[in-house]
C-alpha atoms as a PDB file:
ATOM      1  CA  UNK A   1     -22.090 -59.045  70.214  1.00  0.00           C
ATOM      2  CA  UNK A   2     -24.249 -60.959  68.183  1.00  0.00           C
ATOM      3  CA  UNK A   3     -23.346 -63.311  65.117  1.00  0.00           C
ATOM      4  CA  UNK A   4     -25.934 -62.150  62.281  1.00  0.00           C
ATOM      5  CA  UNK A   5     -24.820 -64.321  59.567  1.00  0.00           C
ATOM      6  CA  UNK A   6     -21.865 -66.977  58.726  1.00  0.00           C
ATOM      7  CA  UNK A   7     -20.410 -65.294  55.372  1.00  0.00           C
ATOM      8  CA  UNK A   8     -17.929 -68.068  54.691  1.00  0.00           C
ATOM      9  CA  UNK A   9     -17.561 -71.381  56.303  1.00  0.00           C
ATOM     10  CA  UNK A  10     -14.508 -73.613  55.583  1.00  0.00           C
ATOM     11  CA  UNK A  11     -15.545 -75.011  52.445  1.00  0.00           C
ATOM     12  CA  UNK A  12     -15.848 -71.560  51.076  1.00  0.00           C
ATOM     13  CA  UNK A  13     -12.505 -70.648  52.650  1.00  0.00           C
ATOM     14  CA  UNK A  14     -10.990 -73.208  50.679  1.00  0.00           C
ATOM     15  CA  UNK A  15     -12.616 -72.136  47.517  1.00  0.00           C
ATOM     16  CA  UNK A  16     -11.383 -68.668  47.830  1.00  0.00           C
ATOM     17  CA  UNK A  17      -7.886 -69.891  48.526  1.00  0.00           C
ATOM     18  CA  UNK A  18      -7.541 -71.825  45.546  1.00  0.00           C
ATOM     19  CA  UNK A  19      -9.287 -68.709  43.256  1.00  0.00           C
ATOM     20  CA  UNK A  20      -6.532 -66.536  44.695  1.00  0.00           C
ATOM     21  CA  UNK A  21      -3.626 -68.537  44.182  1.00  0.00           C
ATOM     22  CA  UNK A  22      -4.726 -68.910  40.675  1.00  0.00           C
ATOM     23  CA  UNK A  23      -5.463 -65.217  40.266  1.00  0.00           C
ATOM     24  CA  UNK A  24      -2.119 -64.776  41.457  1.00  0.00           C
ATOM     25  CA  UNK A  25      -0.181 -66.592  39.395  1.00  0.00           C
ATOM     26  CA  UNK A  26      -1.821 -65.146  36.165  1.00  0.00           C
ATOM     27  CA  UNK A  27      -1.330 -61.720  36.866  1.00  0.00           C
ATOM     28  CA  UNK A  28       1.858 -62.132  37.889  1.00  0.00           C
ATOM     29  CA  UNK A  29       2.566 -64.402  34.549  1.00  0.00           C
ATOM     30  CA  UNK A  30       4.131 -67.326  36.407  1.00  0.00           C
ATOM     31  CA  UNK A  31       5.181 -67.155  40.577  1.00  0.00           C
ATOM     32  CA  UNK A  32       9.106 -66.981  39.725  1.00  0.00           C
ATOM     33  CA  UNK A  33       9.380 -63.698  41.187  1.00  0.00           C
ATOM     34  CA  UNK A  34       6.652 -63.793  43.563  1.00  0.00           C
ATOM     35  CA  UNK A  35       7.090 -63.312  47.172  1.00  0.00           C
ATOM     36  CA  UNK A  36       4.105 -64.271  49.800  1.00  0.00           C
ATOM     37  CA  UNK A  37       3.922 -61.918  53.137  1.00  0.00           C
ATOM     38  CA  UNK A  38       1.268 -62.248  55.854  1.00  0.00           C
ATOM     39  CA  UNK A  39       0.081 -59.750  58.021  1.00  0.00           C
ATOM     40  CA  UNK A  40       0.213 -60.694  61.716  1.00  0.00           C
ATOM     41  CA  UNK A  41      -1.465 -62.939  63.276  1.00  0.00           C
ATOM     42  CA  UNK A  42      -4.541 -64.411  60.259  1.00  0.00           C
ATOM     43  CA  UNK A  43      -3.266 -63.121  57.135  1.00  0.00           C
ATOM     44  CA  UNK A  44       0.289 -65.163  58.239  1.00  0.00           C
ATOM     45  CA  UNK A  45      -2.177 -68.271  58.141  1.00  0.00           C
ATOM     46  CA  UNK A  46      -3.751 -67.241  54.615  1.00  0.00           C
ATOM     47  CA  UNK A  47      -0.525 -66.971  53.337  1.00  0.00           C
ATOM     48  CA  UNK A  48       0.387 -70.285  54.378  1.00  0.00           C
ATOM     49  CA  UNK A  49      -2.578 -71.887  52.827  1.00  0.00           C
ATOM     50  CA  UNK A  50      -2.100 -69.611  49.469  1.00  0.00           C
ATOM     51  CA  UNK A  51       1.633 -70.735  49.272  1.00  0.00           C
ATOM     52  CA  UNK A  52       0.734 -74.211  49.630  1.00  0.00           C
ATOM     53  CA  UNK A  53      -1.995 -74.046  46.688  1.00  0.00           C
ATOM     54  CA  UNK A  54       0.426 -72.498  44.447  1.00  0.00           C
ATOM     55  CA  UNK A  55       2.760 -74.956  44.895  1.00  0.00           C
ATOM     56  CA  UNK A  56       0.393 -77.534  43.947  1.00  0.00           C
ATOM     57  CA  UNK A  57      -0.336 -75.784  40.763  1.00  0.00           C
ATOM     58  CA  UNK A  58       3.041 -74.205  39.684  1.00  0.00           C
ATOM     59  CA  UNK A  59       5.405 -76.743  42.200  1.00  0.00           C
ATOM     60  CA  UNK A  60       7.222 -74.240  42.948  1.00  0.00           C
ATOM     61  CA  UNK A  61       7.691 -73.408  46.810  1.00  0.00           C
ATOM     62  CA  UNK A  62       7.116 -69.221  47.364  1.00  0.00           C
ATOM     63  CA  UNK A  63       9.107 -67.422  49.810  1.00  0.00           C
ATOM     64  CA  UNK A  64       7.102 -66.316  52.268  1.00  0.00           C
ATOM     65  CA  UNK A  65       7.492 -64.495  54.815  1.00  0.00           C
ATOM     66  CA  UNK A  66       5.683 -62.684  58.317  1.00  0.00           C
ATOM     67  CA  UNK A  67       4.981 -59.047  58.681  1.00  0.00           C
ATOM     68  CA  UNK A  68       4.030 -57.389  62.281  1.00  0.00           C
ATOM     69  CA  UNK A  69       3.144 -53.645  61.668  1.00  0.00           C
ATOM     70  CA  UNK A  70       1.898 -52.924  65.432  1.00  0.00           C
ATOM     71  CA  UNK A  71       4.598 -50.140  65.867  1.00  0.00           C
ATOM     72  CA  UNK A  72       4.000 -48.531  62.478  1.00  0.00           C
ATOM     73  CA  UNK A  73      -0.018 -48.204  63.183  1.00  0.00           C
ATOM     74  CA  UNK A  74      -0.820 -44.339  63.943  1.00  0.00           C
ATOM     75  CA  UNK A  75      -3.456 -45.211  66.313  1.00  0.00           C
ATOM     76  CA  UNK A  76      -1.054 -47.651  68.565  1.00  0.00           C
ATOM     77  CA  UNK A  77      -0.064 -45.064  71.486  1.00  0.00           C
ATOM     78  CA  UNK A  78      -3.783 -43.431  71.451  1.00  0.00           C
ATOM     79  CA  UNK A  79      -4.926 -47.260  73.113  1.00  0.00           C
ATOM     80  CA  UNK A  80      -5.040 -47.504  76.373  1.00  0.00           C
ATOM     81  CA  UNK A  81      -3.506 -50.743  76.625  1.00  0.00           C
ATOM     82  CA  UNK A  82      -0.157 -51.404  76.089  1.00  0.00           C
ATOM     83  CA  UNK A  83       0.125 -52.989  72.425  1.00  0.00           C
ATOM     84  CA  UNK A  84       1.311 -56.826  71.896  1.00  0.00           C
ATOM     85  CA  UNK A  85       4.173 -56.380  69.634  1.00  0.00           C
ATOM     86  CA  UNK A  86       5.547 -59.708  67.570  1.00  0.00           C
ATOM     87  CA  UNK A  87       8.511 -60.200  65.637  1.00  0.00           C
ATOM     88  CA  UNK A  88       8.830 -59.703  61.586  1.00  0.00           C
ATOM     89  CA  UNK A  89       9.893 -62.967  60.163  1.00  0.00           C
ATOM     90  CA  UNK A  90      11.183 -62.058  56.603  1.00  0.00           C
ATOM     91  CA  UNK A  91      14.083 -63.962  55.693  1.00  0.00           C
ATOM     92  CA  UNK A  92      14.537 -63.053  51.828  1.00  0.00           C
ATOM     93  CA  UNK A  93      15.443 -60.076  49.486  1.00  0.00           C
ATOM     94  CA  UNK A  94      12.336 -58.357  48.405  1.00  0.00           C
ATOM     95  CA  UNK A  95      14.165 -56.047  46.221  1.00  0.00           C
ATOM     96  CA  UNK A  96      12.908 -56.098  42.838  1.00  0.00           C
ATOM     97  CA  UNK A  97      10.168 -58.598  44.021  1.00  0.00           C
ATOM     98  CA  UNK A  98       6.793 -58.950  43.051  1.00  0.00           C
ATOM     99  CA  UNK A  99       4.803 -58.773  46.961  1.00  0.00           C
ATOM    100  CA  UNK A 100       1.803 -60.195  47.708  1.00  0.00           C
ATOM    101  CA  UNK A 101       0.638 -58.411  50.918  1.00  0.00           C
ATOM    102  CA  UNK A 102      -1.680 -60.701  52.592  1.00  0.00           C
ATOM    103  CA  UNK A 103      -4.332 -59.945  55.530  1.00  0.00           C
ATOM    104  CA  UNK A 104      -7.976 -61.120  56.845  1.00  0.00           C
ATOM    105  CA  UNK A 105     -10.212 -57.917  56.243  1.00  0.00           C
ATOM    106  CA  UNK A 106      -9.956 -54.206  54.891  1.00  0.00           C
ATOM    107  CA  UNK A 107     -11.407 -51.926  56.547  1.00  0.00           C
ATOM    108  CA  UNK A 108     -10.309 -48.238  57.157  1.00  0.00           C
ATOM    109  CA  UNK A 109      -6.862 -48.891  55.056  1.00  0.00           C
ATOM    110  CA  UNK A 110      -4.507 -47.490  58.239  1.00  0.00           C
ATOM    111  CA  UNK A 111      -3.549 -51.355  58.736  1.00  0.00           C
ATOM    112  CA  UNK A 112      -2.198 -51.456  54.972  1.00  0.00           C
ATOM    113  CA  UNK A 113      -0.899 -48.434  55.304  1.00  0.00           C
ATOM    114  CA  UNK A 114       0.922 -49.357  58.137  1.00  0.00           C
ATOM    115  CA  UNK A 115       2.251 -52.577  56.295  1.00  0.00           C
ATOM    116  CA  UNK A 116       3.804 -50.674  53.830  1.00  0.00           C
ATOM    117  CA  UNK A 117       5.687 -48.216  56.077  1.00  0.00           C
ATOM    118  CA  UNK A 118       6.886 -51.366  57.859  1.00  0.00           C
ATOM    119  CA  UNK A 119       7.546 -53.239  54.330  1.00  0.00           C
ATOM    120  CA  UNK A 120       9.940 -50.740  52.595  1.00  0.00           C
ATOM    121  CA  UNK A 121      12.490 -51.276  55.634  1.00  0.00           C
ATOM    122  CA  UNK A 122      12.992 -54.172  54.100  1.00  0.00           C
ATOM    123  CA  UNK A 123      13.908 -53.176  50.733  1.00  0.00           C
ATOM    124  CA  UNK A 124      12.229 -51.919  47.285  1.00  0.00           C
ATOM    125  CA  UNK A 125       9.648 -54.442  45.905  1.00  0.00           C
ATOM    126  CA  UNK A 126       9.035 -54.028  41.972  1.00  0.00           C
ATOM    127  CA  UNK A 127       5.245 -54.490  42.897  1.00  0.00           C
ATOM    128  CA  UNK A 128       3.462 -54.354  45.985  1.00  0.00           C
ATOM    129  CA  UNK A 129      -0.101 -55.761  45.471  1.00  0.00           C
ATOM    130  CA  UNK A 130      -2.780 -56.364  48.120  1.00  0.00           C
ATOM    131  CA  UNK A 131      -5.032 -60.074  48.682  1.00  0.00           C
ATOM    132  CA  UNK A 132      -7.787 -59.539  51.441  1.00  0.00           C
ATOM    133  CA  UNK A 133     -10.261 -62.290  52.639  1.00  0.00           C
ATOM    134  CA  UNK A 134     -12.717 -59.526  53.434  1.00  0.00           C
ATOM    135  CA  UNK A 135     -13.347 -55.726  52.160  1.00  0.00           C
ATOM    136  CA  UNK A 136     -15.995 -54.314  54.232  1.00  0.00           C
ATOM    137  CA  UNK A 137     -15.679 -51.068  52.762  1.00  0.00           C
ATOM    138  CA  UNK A 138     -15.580 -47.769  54.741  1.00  0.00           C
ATOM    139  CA  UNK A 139     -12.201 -46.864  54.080  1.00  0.00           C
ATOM    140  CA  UNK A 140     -10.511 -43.641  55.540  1.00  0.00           C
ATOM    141  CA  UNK A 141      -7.357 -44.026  53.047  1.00  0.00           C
ATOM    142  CA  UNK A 142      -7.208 -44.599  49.410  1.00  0.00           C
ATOM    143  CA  UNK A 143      -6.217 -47.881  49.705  1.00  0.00           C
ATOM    144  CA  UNK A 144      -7.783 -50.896  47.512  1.00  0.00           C
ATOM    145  CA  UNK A 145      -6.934 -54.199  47.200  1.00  0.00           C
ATOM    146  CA  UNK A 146      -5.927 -56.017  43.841  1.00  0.00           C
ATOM    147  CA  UNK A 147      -7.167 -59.535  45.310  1.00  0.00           C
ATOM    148  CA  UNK A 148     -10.535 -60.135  47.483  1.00  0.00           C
ATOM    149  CA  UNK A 149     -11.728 -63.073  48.303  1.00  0.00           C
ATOM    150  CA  UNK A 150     -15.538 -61.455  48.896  1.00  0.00           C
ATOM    151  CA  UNK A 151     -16.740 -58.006  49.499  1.00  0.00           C
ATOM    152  CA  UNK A 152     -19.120 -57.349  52.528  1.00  0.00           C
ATOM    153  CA  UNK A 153     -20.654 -54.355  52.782  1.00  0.00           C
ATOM    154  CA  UNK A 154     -21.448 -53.528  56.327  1.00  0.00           C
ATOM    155  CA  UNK A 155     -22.746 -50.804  58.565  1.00  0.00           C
ATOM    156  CA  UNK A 156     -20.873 -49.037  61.358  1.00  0.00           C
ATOM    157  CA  UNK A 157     -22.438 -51.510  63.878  1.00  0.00           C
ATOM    158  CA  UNK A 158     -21.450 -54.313  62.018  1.00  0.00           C
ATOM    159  CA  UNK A 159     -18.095 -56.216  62.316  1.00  0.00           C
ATOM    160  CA  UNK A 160     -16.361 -58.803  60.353  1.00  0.00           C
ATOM    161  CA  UNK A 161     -14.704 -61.635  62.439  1.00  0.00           C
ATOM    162  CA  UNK A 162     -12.581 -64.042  60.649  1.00  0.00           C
ATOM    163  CA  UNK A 163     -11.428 -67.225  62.060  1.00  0.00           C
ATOM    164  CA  UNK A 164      -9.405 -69.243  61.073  1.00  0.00           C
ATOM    165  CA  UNK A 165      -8.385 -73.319  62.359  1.00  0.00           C
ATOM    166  CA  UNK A 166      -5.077 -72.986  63.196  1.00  0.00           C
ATOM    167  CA  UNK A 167      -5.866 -70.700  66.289  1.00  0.00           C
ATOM    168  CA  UNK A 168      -9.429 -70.424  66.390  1.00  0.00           C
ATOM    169  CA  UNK A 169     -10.447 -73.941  65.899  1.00  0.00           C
ATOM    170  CA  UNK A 170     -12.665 -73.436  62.925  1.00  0.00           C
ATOM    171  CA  UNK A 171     -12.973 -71.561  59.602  1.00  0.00           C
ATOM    172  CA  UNK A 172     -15.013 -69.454  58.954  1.00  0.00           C
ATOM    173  CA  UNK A 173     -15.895 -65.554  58.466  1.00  0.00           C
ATOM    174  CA  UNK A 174     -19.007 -64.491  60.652  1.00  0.00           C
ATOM    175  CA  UNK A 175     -21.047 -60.745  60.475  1.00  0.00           C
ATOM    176  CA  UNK A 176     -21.203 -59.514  64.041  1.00  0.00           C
ATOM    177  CA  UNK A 177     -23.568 -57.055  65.265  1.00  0.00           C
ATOM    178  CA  UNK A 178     -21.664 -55.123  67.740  1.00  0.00           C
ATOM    179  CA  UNK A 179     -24.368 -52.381  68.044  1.00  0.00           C
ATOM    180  CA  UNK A 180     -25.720 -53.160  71.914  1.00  0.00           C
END
């Protein structure tokens, strides 16, 4: 693997953040019934930083909660390894809720897909609407997101690697050329 560019670094990151959580709040007229969930393990760590930039605009503290979706995925028992399953940490009513579904990058769409097979165990949002850091296009579902923070169009031997300070020691979102 090779690192062909550095798409974002952490100033960007921040910027992005802080466009989101505005976008947010106008679409959604407000954040009273807005509900924050992160998608295991980076998009819990966006959704951290988004909830803490809308509180600093609107001071008012979103529930927010963490969604693992490893058991939902249709491609989990086709790896060969056995997969690391976490916990779901969502500790309020979503019913009638307007969701913010928040991950790292878009890819295929199976991920989000699996999200919200896992998310409507948990009740019957009003909305369900999608933020990604990355859309790298090549989707196999028809699954788009409502909030992105940029769009990279990549090849098949390309990845997207996002990283993110809280577990990777730095922000940023690097192009990877994975075709060797």
């Amino acid at each position: 693997m090779k690192i062909k560019a550095k798409i974002i670094d952490e100033l960007g990151l921040s910027r992005v953040i802080t466009r989101i959580a505005h976008e947010i709040v106008e679409r959604n007229k407000g954040s009273k019934n807005v509900v924050l969930l992160g998608m295991r393990t980076r998009g819990e760590f966006l959704a951290k930083r988004i909830q803490k930039k809308i509180f600093e605009v609107e001071n008012q503290e979103l529930p927010l909660g963490i969604l693992d979706v490893t058991l939902y995925r249709d491609d989990f028992r086709k790896r060969l390894k056995q997969p690391e399953v976490s916990v779901s940490d969502i500790k309020f009513d979503m019913n009638d809720k307007n969701v913010i579904l928040i991950d790292d990058v878009l890819y295929t769409g199976r991920t989000v897909r699996s999200a919200l097979s896992a998310l409507m165990e948990f009740g019957r949002p009003q909305t369900i609407q999608l933020f990604v850091l990355v859309d790298r296009g090549h989707r196999e579902l028809p699954i788009s997101a409502d909030y992105i923070g940029k769009n990279i169009p990549t090849s098949i031997n390309e990845e997207v690697k996002v990283k993110m300070s809280e577990i990777d020691g730095e922000d940023a979102v690097y192009l990877i050329d994975i075709s060797e």
